[in-house]
C-alpha atoms as a PDB file:
ATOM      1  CA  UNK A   1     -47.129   1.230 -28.307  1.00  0.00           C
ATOM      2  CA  UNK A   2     -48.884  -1.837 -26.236  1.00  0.00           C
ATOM      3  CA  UNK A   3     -48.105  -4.113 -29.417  1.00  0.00           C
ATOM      4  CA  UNK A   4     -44.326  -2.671 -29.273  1.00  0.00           C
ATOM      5  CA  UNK A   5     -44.059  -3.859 -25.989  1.00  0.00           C
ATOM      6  CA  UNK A   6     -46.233  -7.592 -26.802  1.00  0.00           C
ATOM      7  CA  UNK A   7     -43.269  -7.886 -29.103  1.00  0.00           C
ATOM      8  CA  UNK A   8     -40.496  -7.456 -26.555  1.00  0.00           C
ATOM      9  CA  UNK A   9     -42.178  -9.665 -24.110  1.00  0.00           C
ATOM     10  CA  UNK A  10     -42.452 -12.418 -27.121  1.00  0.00           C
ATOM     11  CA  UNK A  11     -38.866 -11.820 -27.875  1.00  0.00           C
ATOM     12  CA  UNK A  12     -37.980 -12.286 -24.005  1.00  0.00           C
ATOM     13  CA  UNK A  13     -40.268 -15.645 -23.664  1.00  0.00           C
ATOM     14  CA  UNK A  14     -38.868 -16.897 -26.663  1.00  0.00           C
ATOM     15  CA  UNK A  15     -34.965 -16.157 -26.641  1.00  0.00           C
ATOM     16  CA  UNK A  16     -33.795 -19.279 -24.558  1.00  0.00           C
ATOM     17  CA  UNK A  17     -35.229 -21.662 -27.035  1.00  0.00           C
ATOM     18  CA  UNK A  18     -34.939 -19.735 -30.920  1.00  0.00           C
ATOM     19  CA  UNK A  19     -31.850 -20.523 -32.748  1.00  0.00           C
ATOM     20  CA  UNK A  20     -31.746 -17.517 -35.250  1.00  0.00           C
ATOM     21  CA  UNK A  21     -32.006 -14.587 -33.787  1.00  0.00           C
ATOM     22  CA  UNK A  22     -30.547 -12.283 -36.862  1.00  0.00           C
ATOM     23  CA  UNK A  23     -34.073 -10.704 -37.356  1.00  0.00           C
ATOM     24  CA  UNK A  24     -34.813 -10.458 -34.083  1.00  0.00           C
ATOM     25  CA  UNK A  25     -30.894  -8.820 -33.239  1.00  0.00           C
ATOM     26  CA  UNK A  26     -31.700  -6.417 -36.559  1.00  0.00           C
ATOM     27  CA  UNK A  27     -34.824  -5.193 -35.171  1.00  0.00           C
ATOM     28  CA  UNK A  28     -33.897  -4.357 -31.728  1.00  0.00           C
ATOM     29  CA  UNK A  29     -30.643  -2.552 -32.877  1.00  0.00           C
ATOM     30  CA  UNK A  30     -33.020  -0.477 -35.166  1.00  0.00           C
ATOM     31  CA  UNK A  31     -35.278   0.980 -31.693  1.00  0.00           C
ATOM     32  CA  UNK A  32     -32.118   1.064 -29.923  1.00  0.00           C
ATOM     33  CA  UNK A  33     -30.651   3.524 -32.368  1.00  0.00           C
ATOM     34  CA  UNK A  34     -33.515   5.494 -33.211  1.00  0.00           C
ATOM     35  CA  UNK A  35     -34.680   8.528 -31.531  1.00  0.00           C
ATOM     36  CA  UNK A  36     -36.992   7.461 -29.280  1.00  0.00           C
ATOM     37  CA  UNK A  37     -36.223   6.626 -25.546  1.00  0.00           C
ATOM     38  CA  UNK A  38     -39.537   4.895 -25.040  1.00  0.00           C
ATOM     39  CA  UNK A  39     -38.063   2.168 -27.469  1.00  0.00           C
ATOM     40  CA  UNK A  40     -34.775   2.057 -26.663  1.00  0.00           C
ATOM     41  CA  UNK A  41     -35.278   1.176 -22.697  1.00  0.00           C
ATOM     42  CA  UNK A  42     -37.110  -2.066 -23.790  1.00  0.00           C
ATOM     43  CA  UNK A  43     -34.778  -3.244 -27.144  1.00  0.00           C
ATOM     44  CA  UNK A  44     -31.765  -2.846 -24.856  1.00  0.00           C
ATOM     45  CA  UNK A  45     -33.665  -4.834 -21.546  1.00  0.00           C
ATOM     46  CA  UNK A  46     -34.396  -7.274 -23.764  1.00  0.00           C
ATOM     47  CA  UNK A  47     -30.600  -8.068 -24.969  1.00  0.00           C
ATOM     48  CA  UNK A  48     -29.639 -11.935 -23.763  1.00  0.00           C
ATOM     49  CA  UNK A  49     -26.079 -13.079 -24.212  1.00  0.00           C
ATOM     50  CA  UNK A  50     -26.968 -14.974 -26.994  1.00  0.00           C
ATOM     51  CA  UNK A  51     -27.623 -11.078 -29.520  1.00  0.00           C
ATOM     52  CA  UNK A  52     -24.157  -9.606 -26.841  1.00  0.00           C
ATOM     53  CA  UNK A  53     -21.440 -10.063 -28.664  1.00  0.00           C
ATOM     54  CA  UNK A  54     -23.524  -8.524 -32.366  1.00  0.00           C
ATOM     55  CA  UNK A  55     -24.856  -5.706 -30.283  1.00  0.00           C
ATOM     56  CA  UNK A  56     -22.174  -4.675 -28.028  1.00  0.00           C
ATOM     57  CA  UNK A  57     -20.816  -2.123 -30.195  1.00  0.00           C
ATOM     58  CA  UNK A  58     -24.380  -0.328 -29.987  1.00  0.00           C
ATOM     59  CA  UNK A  59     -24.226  -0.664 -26.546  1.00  0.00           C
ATOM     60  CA  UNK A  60     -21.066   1.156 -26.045  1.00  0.00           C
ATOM     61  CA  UNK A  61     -22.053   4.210 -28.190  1.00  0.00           C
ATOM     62  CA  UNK A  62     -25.570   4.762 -26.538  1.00  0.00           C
ATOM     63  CA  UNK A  63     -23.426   4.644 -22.570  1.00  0.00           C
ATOM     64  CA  UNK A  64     -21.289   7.414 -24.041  1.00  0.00           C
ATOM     65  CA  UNK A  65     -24.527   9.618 -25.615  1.00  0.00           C
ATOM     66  CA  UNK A  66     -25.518  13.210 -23.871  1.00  0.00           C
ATOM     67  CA  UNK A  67     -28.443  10.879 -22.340  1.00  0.00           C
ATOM     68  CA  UNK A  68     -27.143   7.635 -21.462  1.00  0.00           C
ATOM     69  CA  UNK A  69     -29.554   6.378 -18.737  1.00  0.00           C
ATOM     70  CA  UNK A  70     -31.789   4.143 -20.300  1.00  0.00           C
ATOM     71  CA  UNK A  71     -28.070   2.335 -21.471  1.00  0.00           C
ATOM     72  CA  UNK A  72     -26.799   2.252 -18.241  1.00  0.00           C
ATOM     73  CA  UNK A  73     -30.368   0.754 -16.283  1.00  0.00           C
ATOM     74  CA  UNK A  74     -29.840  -1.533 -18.817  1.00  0.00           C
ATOM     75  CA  UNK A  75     -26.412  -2.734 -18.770  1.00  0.00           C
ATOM     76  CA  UNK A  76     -27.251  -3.153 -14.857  1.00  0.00           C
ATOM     77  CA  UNK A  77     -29.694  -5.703 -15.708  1.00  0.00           C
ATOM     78  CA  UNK A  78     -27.736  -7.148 -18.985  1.00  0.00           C
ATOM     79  CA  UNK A  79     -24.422  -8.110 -15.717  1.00  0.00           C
ATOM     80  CA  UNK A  80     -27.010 -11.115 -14.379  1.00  0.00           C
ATOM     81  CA  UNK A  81     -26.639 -12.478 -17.880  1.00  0.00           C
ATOM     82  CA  UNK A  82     -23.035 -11.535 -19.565  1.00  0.00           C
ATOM     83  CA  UNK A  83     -21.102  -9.518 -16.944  1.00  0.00           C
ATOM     84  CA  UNK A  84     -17.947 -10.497 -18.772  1.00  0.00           C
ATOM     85  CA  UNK A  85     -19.369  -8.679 -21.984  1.00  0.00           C
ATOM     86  CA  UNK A  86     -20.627  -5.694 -19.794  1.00  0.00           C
ATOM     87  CA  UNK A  87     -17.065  -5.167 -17.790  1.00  0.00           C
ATOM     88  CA  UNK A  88     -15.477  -4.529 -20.899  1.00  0.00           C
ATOM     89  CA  UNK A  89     -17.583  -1.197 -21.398  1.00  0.00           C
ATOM     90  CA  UNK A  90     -16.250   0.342 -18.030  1.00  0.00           C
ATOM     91  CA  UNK A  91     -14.492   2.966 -20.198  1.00  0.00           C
ATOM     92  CA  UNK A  92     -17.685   3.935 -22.044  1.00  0.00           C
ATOM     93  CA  UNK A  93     -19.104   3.681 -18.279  1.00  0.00           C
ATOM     94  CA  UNK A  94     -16.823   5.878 -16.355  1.00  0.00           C
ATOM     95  CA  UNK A  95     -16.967   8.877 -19.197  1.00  0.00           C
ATOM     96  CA  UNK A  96     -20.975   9.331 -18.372  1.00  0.00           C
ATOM     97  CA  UNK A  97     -19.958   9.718 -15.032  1.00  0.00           C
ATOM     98  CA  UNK A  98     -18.659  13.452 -16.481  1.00  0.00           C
ATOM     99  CA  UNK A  99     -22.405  13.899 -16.982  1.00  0.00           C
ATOM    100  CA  UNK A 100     -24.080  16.928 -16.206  1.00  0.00           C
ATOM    101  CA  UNK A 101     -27.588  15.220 -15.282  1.00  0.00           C
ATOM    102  CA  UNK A 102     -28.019  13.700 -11.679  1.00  0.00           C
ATOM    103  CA  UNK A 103     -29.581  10.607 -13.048  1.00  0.00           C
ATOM    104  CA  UNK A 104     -26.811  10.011 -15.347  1.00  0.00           C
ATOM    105  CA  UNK A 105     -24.387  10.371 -12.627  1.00  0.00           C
ATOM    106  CA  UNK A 106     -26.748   7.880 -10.213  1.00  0.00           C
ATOM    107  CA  UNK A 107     -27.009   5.449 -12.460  1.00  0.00           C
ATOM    108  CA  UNK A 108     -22.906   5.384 -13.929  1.00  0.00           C
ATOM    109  CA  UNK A 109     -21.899   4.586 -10.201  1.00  0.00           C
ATOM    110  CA  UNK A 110     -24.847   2.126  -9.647  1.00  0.00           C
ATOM    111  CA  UNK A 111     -23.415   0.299 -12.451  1.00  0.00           C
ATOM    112  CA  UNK A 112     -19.332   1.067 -12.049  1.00  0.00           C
ATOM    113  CA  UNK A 113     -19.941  -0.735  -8.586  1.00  0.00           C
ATOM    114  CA  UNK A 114     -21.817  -3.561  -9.845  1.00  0.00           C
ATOM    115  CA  UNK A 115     -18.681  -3.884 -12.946  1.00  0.00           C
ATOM    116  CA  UNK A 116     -16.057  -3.573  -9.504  1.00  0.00           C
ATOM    117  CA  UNK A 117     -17.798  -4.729  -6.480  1.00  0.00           C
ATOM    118  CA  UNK A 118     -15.596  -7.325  -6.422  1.00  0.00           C
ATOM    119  CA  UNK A 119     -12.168  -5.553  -6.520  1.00  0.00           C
ATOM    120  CA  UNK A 120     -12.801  -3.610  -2.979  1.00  0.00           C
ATOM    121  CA  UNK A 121      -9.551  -1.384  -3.443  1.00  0.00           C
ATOM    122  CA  UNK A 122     -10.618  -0.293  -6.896  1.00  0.00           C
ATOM    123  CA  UNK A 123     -14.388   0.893  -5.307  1.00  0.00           C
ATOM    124  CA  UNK A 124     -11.967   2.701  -2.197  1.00  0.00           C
ATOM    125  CA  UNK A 125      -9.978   4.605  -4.798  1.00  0.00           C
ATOM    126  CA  UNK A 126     -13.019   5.291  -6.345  1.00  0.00           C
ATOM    127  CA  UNK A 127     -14.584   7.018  -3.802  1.00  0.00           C
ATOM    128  CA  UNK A 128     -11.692   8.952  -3.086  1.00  0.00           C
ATOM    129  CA  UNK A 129     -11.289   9.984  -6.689  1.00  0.00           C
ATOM    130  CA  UNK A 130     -14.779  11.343  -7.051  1.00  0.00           C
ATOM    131  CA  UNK A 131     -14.593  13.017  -3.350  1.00  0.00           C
ATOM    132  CA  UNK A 132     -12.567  15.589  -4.641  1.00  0.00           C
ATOM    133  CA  UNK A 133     -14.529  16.217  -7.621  1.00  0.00           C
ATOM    134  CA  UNK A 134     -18.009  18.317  -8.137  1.00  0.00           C
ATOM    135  CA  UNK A 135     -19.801  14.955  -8.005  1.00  0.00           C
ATOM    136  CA  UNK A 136     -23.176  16.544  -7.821  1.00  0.00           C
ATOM    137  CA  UNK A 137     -25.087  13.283  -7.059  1.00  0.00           C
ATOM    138  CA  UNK A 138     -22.893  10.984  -4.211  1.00  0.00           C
ATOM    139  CA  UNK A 139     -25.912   9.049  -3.246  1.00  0.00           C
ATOM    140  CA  UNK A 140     -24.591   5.663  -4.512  1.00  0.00           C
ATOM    141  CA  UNK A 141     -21.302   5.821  -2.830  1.00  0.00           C
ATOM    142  CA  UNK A 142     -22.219   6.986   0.449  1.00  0.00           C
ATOM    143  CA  UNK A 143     -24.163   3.463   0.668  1.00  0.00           C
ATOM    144  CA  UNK A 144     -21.019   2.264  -0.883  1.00  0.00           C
ATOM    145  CA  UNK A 145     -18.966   3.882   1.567  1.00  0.00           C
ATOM    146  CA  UNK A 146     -21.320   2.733   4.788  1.00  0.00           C
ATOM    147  CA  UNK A 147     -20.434  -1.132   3.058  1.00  0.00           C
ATOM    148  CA  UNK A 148     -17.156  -1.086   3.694  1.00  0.00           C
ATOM    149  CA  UNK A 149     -17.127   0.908   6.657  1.00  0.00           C
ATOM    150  CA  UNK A 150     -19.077  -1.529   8.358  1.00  0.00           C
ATOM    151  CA  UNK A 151     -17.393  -4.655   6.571  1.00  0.00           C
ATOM    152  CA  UNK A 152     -14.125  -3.672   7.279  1.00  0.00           C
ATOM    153  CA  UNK A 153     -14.456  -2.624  10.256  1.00  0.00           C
ATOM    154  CA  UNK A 154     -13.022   0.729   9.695  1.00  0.00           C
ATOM    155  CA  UNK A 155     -13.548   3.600  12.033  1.00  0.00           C
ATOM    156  CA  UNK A 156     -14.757   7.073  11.953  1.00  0.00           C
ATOM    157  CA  UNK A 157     -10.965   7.924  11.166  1.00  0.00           C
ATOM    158  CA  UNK A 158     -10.792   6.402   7.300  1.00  0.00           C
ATOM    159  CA  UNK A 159     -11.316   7.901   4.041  1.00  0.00           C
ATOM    160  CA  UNK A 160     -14.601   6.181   3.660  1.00  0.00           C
ATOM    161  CA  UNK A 161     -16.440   7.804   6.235  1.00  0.00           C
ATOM    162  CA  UNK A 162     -14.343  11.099   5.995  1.00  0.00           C
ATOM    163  CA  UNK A 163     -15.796  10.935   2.639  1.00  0.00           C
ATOM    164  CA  UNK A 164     -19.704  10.556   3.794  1.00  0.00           C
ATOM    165  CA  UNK A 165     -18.744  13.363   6.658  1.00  0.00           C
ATOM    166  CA  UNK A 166     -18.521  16.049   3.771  1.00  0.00           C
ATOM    167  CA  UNK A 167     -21.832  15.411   2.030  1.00  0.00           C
ATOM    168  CA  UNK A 168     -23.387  16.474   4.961  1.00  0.00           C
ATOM    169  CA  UNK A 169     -22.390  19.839   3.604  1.00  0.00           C
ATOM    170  CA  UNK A 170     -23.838  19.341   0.093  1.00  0.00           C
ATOM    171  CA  UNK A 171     -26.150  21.418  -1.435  1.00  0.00           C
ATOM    172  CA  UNK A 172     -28.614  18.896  -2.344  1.00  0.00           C
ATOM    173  CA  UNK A 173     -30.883  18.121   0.588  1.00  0.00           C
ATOM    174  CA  UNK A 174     -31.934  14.606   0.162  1.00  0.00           C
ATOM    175  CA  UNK A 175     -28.040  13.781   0.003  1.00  0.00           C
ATOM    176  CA  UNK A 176     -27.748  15.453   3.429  1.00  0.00           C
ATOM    177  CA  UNK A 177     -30.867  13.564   4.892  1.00  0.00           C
ATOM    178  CA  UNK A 178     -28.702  10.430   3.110  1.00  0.00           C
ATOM    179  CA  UNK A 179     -25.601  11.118   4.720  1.00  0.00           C
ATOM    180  CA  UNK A 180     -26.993  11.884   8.766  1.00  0.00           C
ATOM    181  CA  UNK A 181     -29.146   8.641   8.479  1.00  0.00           C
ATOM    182  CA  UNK A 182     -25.907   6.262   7.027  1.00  0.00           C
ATOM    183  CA  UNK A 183     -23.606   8.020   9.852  1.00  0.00           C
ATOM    184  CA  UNK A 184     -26.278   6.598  12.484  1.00  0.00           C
ATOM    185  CA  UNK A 185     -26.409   3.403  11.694  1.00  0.00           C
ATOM    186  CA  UNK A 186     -22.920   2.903  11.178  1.00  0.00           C
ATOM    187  CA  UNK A 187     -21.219   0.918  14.101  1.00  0.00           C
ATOM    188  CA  UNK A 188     -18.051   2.438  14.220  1.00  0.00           C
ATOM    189  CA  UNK A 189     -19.508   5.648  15.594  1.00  0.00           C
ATOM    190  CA  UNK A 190     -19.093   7.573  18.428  1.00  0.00           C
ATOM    191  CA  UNK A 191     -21.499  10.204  20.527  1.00  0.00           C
ATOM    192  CA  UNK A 192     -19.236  13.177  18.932  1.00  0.00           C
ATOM    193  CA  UNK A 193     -20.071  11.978  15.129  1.00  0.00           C
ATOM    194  CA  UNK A 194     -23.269  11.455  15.880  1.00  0.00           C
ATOM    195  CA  UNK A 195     -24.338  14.341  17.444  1.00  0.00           C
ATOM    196  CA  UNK A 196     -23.551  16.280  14.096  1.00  0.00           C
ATOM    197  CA  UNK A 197     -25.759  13.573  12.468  1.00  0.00           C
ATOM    198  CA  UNK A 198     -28.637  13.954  14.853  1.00  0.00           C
ATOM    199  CA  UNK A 199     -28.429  17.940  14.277  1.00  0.00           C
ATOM    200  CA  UNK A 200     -28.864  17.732  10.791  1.00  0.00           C
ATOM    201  CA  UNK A 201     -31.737  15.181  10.961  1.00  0.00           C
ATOM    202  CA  UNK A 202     -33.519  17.428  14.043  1.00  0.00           C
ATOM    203  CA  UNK A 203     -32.817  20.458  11.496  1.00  0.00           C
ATOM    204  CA  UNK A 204     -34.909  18.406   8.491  1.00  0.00           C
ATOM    205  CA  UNK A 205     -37.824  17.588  11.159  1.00  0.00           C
ATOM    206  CA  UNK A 206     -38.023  21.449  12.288  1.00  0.00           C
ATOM    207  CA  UNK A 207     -38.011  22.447   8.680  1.00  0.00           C
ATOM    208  CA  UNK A 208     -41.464  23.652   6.784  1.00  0.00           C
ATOM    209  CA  UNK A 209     -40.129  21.912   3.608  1.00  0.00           C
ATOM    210  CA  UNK A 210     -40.823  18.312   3.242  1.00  0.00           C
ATOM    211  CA  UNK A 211     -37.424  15.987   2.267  1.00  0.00           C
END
């Protein structure tokens, strides 16, 4: 395992000056295929846009697997190199979000924001989309949400915050704790918002369990 990952480091110090990187691209598609998630994390981190355009197609299939988060981390990493080449996958990308796992779901809207965070109306009508689903894991777009509250200038009256309102009625605790401490610091709000807020926080610091 240790000389696994001396190899990936090698292949990382050495891909802005090697020329022919067909054994190199060969053997990383072979650990990002295989079974193992230990080896795929590290073949896919170590992707420059020089092996993109032979390896995309890999890339693509492992976003849509049952287990796609090791792909995903990746491809969050892989935008400060080729985001052209990753934007082209936000397909693959919004299909995990349909993910039963939490992580999966954290880590498709981590990167669907990076592939949009440009186009603000796209990341509103995202949020509003996935409002009205099950989303079980909201945490990236209520700090989303908070962003362009506070950019905007919006008030306590828009979608956005209407939107980080309801998950302080989730099931998931840690998204409630989430929720009360973005609705303080907002500026937009007033003593009636964030008196619910402060109730659900003073709730969490009477409570035996830790959060």
């Amino acid at each position: 395992m240790m000389l696994r990952r001396m190899i990936y480091l090698s292949i990382k110090e050495m891909s802005t000056v090697a020329n022919d990187v067909i054994i190199v691209t060969s053997s990383l598609t072979r650990d990002m295929t295989g079974k193992e998630d230990s080896h795929r994390g590290p073949a896919m981190q170590k992707l420059y846009a020089s092996m993109m355009q032979s390896v995309e197609r890999y890339m693509k299939q492992t976003i849509v697997d049952k287990l796609p988060s090791v792909a995903l981390t990746s491809s969050v990493h892989l935008m400060r190199q080729s985001p052209e080449v990753v934007k082209r996958w936000v397909n693959e990308v919004q299909e995990a979000v349909n993910n039963d796992n939490i992580m999966v779901q954290y880590h498709e809207l981590a990167l669907l924001y990076q592939i949009r965070r440009t186009d603000k109306h796209t990341i509103r009508k995202l949020i509003v989309k996935f409002s009205k689903t099950a989303l079980r894991n909201p945490y990236t777009f209520i700090r989303i949400a908070a962003n362009l509250i506070n950019e905007e200038g919006e008030g306590t009256g828009s979608p956005m915050y209407d939107f980080i309102d309801s998950c302080l009625r989730h099931k998931n605790e840690m998204i409630i704790y989430e929720a009360a401490s973005t609705i303080v610091s907002l500026k937009c709000v007033t003593p009636k918002e964030l008196s619910s807020a402060l109730n659900v926080l003073q709730l969490f610091i009477s409570s035996p369990k830790p959060v």
